[in-house]
PDB file of N, CA and C in Angstrom:
ATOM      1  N   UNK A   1       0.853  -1.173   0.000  1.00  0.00           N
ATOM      2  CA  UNK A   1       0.000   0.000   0.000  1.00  0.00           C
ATOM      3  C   UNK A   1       0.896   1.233   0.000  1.00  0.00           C
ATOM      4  N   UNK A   2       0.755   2.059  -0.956  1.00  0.00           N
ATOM      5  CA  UNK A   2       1.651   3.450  -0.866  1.00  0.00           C
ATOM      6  C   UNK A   2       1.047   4.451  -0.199  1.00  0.00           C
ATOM      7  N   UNK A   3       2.198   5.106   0.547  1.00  0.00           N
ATOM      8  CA  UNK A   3       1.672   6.414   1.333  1.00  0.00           C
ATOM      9  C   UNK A   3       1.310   7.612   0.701  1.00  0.00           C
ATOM     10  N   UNK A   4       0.636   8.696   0.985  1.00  0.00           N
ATOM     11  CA  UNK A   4       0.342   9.537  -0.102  1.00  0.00           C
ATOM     12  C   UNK A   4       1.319  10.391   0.362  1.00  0.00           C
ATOM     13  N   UNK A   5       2.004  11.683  -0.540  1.00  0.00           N
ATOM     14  CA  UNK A   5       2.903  12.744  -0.356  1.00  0.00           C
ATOM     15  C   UNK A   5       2.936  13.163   0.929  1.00  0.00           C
ATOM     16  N   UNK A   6       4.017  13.445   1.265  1.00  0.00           N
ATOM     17  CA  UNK A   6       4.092  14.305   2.884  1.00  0.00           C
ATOM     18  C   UNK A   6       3.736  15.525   2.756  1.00  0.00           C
ATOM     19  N   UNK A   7       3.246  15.746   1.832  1.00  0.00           N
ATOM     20  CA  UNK A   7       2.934  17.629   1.464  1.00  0.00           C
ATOM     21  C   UNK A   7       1.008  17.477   1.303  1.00  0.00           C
ATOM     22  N   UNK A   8       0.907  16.392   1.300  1.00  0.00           N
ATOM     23  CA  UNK A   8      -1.027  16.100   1.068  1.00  0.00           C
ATOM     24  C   UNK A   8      -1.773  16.259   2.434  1.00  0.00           C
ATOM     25  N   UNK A   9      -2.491  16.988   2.233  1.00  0.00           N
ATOM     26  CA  UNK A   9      -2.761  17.723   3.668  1.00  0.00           C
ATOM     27  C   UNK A   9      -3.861  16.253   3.906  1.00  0.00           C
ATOM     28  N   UNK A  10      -4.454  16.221   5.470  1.00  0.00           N
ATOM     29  CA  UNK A  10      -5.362  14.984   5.948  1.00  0.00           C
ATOM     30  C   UNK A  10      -6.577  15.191   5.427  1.00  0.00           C
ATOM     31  N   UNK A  11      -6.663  16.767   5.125  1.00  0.00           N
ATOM     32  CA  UNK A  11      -8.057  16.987   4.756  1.00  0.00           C
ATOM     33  C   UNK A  11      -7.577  17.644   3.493  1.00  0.00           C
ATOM     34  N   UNK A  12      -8.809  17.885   2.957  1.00  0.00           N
ATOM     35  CA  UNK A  12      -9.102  18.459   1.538  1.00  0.00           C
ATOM     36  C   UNK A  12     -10.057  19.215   1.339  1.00  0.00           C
ATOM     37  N   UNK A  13     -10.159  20.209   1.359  1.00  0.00           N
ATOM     38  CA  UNK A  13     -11.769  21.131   0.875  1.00  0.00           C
ATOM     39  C   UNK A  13     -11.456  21.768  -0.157  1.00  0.00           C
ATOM     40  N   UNK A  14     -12.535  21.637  -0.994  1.00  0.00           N
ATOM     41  CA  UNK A  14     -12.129  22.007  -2.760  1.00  0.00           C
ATOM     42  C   UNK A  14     -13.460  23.285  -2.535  1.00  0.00           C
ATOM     43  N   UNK A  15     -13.541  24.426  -3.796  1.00  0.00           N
ATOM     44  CA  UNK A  15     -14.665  25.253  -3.392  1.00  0.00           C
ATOM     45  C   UNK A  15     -15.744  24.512  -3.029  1.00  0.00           C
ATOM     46  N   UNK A  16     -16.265  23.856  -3.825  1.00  0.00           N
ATOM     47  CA  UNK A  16     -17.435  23.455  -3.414  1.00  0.00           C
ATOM     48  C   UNK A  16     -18.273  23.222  -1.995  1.00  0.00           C
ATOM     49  N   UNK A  17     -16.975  22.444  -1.581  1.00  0.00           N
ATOM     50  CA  UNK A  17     -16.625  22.014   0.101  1.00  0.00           C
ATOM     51  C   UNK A  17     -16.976  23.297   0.620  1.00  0.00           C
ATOM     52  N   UNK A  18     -15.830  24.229   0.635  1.00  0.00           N
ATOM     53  CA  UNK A  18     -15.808  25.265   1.489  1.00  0.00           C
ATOM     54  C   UNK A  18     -17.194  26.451   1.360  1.00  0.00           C
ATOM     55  N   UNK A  19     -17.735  26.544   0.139  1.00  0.00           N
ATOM     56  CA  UNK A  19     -18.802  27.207  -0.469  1.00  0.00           C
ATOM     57  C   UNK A  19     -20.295  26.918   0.473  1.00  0.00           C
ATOM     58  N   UNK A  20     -20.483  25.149   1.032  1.00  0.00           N
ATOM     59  CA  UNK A  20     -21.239  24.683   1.481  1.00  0.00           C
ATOM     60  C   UNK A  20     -21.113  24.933   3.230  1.00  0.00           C
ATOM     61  N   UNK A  21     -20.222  24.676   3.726  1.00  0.00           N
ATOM     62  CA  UNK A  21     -19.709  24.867   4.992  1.00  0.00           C
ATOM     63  C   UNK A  21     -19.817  26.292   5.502  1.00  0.00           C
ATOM     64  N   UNK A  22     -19.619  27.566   4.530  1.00  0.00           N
ATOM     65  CA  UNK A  22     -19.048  28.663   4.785  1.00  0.00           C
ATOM     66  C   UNK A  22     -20.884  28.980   4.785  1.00  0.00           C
ATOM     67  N   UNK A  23     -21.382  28.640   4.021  1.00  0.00           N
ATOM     68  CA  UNK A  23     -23.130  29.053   3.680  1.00  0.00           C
ATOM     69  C   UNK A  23     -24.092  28.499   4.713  1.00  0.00           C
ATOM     70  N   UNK A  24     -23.813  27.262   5.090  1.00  0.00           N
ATOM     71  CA  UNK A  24     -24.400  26.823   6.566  1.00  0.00           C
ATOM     72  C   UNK A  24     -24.069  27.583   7.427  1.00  0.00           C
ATOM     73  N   UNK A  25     -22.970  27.844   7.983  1.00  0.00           N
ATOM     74  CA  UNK A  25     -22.366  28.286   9.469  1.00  0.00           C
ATOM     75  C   UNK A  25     -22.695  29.554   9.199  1.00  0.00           C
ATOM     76  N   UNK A  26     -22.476  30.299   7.995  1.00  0.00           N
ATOM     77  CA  UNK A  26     -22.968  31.958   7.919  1.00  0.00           C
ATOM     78  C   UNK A  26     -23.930  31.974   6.539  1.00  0.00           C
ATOM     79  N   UNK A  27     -24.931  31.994   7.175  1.00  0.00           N
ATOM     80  CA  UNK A  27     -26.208  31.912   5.776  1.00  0.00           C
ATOM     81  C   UNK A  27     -25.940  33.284   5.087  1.00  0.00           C
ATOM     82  N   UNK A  28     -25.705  34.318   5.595  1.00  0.00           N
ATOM     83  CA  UNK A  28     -25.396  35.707   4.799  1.00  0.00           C
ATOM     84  C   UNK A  28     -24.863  35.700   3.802  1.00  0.00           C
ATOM     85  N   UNK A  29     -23.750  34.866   3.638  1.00  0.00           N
ATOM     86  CA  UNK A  29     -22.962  34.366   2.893  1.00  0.00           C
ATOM     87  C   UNK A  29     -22.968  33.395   1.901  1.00  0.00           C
ATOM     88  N   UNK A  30     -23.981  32.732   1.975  1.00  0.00           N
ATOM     89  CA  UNK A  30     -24.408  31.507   1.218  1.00  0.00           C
ATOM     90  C   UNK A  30     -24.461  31.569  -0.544  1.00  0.00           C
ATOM     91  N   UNK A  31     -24.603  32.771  -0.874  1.00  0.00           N
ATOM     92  CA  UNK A  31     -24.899  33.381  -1.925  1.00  0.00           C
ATOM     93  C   UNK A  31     -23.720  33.713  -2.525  1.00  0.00           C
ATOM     94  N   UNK A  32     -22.773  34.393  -1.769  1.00  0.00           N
ATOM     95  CA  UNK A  32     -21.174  34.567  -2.387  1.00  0.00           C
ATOM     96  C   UNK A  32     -20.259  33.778  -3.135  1.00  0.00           C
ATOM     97  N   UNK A  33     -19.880  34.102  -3.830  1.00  0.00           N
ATOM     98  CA  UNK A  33     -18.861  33.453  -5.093  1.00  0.00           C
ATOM     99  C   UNK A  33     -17.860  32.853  -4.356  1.00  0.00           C
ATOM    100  N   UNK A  34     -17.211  31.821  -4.114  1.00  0.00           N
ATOM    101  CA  UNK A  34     -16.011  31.238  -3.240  1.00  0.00           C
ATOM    102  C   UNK A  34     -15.276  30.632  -4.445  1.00  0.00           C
ATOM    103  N   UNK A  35     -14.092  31.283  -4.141  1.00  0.00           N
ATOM    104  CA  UNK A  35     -12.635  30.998  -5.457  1.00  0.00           C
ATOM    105  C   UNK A  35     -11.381  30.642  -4.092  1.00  0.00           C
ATOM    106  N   UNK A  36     -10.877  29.489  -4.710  1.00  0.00           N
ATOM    107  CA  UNK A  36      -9.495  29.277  -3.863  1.00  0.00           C
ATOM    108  C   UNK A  36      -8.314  30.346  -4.146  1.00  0.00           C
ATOM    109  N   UNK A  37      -7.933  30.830  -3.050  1.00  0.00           N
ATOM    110  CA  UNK A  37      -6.822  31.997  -2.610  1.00  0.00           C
ATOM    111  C   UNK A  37      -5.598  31.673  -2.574  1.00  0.00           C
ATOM    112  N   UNK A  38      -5.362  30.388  -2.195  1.00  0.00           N
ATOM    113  CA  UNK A  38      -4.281  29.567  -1.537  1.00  0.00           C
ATOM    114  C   UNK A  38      -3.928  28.856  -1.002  1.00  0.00           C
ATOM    115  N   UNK A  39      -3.142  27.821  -0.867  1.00  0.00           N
ATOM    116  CA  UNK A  39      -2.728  26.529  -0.458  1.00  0.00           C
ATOM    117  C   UNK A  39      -1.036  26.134   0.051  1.00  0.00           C
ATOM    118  N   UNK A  40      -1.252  25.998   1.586  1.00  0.00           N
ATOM    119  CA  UNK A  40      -0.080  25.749   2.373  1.00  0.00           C
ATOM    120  C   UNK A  40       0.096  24.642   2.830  1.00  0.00           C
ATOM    121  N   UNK A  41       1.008  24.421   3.389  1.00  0.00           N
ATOM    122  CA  UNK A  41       1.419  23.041   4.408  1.00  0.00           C
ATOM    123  C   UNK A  41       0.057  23.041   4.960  1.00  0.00           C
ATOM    124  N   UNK A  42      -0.033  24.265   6.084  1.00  0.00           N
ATOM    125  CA  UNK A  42      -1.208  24.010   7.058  1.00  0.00           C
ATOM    126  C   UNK A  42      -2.724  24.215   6.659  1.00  0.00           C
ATOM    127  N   UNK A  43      -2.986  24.801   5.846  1.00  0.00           N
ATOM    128  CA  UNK A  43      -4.497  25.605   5.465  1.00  0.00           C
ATOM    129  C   UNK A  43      -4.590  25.868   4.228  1.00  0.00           C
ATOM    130  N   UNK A  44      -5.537  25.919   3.363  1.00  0.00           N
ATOM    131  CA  UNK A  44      -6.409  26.337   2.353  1.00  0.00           C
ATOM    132  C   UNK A  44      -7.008  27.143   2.601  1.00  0.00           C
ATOM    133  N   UNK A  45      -7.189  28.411   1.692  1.00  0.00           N
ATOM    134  CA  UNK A  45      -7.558  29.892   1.853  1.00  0.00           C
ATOM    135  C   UNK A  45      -8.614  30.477   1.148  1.00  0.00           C
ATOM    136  N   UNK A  46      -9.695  30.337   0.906  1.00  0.00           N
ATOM    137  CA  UNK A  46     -10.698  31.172  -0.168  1.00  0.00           C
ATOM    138  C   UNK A  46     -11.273  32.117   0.207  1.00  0.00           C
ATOM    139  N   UNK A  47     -10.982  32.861  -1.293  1.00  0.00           N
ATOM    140  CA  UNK A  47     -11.849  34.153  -1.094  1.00  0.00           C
ATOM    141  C   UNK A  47     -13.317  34.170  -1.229  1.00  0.00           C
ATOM    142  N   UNK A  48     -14.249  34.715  -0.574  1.00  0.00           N
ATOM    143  CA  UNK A  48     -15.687  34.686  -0.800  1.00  0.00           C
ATOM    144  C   UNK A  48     -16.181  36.101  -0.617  1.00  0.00           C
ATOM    145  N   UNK A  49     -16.545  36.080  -1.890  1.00  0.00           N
ATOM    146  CA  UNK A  49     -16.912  37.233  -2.409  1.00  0.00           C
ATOM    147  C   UNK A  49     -15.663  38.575  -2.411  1.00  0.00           C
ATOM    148  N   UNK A  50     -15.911  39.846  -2.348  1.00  0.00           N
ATOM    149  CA  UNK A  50     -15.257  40.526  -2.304  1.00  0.00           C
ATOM    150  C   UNK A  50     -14.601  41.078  -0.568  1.00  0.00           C
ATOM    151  N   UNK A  51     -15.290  40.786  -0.032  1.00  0.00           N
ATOM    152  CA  UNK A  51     -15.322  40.962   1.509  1.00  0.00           C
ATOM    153  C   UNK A  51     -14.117  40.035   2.972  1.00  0.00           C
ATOM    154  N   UNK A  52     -14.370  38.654   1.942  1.00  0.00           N
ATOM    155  CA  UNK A  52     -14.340  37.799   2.913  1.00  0.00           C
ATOM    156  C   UNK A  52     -12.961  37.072   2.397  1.00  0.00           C
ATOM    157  N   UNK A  53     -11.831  36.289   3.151  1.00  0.00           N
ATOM    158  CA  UNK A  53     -10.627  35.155   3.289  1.00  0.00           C
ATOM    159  C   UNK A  53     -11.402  34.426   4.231  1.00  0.00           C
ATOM    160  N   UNK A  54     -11.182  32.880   3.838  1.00  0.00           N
ATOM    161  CA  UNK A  54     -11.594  31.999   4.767  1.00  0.00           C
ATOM    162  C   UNK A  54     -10.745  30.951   4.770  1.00  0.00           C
ATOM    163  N   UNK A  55     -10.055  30.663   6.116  1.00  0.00           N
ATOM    164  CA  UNK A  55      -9.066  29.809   6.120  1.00  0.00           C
ATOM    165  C   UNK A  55      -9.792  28.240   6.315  1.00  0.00           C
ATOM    166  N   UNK A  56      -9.708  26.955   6.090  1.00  0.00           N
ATOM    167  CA  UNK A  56      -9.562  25.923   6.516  1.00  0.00           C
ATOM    168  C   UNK A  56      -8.105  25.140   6.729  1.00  0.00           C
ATOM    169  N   UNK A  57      -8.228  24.285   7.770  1.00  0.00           N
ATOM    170  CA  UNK A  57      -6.953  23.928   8.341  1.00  0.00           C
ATOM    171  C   UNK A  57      -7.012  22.568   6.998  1.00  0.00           C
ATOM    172  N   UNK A  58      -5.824  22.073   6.783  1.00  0.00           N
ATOM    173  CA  UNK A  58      -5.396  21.016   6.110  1.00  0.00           C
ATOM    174  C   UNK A  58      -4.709  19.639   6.816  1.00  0.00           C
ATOM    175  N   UNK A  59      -4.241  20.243   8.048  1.00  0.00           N
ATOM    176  CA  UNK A  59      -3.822  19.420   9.439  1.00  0.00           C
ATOM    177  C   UNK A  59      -4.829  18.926  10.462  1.00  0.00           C
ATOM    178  N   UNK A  60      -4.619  17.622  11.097  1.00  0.00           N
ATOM    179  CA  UNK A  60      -5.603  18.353  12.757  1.00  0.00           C
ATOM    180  C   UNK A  60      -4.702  19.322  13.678  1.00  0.00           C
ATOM    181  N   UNK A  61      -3.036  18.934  13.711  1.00  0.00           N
ATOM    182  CA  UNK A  61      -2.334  19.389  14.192  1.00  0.00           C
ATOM    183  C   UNK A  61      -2.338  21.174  14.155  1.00  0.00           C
ATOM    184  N   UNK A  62      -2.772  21.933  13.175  1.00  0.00           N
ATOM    185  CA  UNK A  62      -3.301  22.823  12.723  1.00  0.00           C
ATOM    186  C   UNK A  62      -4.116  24.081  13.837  1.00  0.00           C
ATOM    187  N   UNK A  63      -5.060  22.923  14.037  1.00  0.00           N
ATOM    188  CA  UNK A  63      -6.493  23.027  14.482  1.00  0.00           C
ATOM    189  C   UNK A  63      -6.122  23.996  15.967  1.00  0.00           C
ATOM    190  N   UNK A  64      -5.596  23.520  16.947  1.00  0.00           N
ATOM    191  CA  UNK A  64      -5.411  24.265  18.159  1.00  0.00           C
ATOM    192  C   UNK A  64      -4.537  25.857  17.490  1.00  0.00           C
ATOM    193  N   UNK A  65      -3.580  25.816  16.701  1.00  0.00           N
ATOM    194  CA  UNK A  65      -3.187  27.211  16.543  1.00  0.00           C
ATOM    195  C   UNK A  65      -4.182  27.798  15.923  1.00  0.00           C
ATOM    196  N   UNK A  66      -5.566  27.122  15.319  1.00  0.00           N
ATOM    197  CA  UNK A  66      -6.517  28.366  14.555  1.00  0.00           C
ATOM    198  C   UNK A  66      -7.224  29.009  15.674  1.00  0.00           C
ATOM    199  N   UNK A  67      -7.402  28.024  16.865  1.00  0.00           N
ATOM    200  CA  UNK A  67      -8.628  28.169  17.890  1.00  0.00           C
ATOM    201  C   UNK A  67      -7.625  29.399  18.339  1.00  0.00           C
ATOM    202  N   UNK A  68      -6.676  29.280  19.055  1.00  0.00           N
ATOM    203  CA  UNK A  68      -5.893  29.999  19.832  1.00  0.00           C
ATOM    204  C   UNK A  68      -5.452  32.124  18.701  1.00  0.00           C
ATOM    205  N   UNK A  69      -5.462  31.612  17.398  1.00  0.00           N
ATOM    206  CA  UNK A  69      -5.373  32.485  16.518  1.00  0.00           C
ATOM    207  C   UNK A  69      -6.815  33.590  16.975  1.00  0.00           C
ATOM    208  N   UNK A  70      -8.153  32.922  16.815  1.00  0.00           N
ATOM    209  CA  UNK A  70      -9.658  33.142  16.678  1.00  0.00           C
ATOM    210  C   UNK A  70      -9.695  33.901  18.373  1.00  0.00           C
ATOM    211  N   UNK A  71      -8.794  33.433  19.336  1.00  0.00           N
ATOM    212  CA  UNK A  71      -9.048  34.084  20.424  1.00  0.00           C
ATOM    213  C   UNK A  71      -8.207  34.894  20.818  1.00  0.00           C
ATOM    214  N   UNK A  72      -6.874  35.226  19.731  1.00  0.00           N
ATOM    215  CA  UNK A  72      -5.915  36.105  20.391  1.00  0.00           C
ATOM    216  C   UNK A  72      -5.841  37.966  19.314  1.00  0.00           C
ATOM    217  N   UNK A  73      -5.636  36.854  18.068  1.00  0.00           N
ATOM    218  CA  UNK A  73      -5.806  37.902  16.967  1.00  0.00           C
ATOM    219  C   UNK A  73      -6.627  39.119  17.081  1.00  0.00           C
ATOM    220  N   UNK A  74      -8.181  39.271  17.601  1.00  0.00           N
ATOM    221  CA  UNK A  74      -8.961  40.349  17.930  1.00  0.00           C
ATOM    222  C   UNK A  74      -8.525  41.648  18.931  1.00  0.00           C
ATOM    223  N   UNK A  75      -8.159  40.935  20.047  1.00  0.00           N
ATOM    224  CA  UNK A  75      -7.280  41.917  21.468  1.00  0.00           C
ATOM    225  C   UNK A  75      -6.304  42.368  20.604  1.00  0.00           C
ATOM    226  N   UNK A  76      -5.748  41.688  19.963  1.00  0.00           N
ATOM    227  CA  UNK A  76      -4.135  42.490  19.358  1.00  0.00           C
ATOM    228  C   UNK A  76      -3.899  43.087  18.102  1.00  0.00           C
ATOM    229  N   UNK A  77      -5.072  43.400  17.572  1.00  0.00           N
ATOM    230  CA  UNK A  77      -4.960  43.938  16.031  1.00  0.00           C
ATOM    231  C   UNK A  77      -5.190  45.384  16.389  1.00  0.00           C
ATOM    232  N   UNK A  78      -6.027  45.729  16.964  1.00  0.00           N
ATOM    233  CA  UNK A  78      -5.898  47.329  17.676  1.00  0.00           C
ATOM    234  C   UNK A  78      -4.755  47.541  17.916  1.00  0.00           C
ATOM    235  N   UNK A  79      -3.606  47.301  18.861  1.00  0.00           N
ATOM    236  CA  UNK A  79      -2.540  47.653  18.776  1.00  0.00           C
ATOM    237  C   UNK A  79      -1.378  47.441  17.968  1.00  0.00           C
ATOM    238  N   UNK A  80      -1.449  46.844  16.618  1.00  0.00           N
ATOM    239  CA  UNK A  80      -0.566  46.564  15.900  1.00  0.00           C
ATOM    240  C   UNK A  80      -0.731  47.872  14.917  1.00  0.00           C
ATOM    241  N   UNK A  81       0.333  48.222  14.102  1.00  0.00           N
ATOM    242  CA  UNK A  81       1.063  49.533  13.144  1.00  0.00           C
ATOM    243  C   UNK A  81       0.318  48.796  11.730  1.00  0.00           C
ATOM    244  N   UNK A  82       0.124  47.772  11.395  1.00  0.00           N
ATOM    245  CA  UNK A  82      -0.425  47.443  10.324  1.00  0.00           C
ATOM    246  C   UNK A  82      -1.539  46.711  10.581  1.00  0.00           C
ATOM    247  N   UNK A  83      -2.644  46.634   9.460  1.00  0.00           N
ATOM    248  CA  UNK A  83      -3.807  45.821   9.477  1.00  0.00           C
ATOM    249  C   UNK A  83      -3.194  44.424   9.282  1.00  0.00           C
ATOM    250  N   UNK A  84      -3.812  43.422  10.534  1.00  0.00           N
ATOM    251  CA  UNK A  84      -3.694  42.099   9.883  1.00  0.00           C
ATOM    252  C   UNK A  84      -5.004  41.283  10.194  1.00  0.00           C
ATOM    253  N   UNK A  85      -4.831  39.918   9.425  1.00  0.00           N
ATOM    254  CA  UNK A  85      -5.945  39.462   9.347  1.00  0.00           C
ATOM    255  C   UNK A  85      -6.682  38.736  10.658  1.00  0.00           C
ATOM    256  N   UNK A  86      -7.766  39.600  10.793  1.00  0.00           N
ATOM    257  CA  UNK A  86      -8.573  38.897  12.252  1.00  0.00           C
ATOM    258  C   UNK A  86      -9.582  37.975  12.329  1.00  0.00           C
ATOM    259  N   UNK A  87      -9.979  36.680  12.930  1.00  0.00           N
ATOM    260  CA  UNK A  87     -10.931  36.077  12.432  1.00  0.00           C
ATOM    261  C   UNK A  87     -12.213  36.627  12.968  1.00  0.00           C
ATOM    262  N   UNK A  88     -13.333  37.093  12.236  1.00  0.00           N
ATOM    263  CA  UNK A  88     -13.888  37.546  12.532  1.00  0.00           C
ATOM    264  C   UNK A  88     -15.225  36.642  12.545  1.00  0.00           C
ATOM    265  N   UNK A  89     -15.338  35.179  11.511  1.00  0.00           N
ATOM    266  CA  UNK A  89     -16.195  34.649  11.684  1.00  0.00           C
ATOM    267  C   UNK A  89     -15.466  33.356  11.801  1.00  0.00           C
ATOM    268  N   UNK A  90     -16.092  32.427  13.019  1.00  0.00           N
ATOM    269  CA  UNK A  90     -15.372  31.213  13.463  1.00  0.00           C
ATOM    270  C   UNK A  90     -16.392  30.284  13.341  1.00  0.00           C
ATOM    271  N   UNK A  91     -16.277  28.994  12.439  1.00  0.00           N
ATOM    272  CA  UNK A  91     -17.404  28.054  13.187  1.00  0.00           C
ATOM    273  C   UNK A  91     -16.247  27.196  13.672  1.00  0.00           C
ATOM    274  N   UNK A  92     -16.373  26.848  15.251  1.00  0.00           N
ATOM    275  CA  UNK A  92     -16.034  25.618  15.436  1.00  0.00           C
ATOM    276  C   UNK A  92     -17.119  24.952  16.550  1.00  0.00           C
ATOM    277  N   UNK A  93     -16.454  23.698  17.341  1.00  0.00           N
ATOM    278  CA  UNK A  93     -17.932  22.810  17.743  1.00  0.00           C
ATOM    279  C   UNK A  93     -19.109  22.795  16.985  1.00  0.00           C
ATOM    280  N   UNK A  94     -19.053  22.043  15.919  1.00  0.00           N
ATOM    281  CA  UNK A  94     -20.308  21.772  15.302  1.00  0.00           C
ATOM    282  C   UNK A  94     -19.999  20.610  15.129  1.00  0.00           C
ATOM    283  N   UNK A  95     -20.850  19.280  15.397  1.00  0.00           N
ATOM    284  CA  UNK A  95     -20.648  18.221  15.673  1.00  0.00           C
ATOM    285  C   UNK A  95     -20.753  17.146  14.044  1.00  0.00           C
ATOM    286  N   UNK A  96     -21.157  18.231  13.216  1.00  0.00           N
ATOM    287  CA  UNK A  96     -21.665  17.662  11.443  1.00  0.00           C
ATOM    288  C   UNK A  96     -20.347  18.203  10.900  1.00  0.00           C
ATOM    289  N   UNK A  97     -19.725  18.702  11.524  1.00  0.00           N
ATOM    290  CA  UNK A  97     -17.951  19.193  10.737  1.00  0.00           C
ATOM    291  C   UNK A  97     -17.525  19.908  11.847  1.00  0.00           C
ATOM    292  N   UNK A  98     -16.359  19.099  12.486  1.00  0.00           N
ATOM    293  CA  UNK A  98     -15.444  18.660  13.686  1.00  0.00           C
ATOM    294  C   UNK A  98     -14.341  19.646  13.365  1.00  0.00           C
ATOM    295  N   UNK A  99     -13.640  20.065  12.566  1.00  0.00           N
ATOM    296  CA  UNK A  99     -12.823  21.179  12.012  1.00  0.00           C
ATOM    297  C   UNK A  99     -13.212  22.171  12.166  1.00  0.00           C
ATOM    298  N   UNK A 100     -12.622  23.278  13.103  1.00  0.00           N
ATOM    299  CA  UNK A 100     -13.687  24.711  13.052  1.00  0.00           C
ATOM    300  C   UNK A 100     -12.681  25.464  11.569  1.00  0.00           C
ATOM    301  N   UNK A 101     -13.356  26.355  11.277  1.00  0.00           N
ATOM    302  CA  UNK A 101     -12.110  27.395   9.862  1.00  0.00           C
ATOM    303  C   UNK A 101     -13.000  28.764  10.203  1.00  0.00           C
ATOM    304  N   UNK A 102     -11.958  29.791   9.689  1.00  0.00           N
ATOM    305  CA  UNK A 102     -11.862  30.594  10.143  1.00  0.00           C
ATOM    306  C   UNK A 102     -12.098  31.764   8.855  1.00  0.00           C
ATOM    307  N   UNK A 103     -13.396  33.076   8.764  1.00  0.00           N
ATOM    308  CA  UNK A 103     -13.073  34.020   8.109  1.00  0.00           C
ATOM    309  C   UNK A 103     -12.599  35.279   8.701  1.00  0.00           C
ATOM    310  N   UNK A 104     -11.703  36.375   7.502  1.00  0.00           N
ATOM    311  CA  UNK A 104     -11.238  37.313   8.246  1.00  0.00           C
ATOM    312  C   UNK A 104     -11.664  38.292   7.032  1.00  0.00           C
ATOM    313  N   UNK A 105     -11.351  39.437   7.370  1.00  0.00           N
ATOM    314  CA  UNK A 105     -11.734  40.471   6.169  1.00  0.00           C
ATOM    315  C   UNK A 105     -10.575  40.521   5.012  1.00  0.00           C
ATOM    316  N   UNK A 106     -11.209  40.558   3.873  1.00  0.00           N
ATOM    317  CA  UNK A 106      -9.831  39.937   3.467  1.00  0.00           C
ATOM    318  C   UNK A 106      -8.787  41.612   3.189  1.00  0.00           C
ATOM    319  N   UNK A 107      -7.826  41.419   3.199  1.00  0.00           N
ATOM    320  CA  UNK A 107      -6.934  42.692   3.261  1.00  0.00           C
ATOM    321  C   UNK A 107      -6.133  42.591   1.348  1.00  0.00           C
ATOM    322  N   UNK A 108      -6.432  43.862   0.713  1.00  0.00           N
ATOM    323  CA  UNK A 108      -5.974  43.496  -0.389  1.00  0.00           C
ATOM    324  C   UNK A 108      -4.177  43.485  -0.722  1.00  0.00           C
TER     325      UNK A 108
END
C-alpha cells in the first residue's frame, strides 16, 4: 500500500466544500462566489466574495493554533502599526464538521 505525499494535507476542501460549509455556518454568505486563494502546508484559503478570506486547516495538528489564533488575533490587532488578518467569523464545535475554519476580512 503506498503512502500519499508528505505535502497532502489529511483533509481536503475544494470550493465546493468550502462554499457549502461557509453558507451553513454563515447563511449571509451563502450566496457569495467562493474561489481558492491559496494553499499551504497548514491551510487552504478562499476568497468569498469581495469581503471575505476563509481559512480551513489542512492538518488536525493545525487546528489548536486556529482556535488559539480566533481568540488572540482580535485583542491584538488594535494595537498593531499594520492591518492584519482577524478572524472575525469562526465556526467551530459543530458536531456535522469537527474542524472549526476561520473568516477574516480579506486585506488586499
Amino acid at each position: 500500500m503506498s503512502q500519499p505525499p508528505a505535502w497532502a494535507g489529511e483533509r481536503v476542501v475544494d470550493e465546493a466544500t468550502a462554499g457549502r460549509l461557509i453558507g451553513t455556518a454563515f447563511p449571509d454568505l451563502a450566496s457569495e462566489p467562493v474561489t481558492a486563494l491559496a494553499e499551504g502546508w497548514d491551510s487552504t484559503v478562499f476568497r468569498v466574495g469581495d469581503e471575505w478570506a476563509f481559512q480551513f486547516p489542512r492538518r488536525s495538528m493545525v487546528v489548536p493554533a486556529l482556535r488559539r489564533e480566533a481568540a488572540v488575533l482580535p485583542d491584538l490587532a488594535p494595537s498593531l502599526p499594520l492591518p492584519i488578518s482577524v478572524p472575525e467569523r469562526v465556526a467551530d464545535d459543530d458536531a456535522a464538521e469537527p474542524w472549526p475554519f476561520a473568516g477574516c476580512r480579506f486585506i488586499p
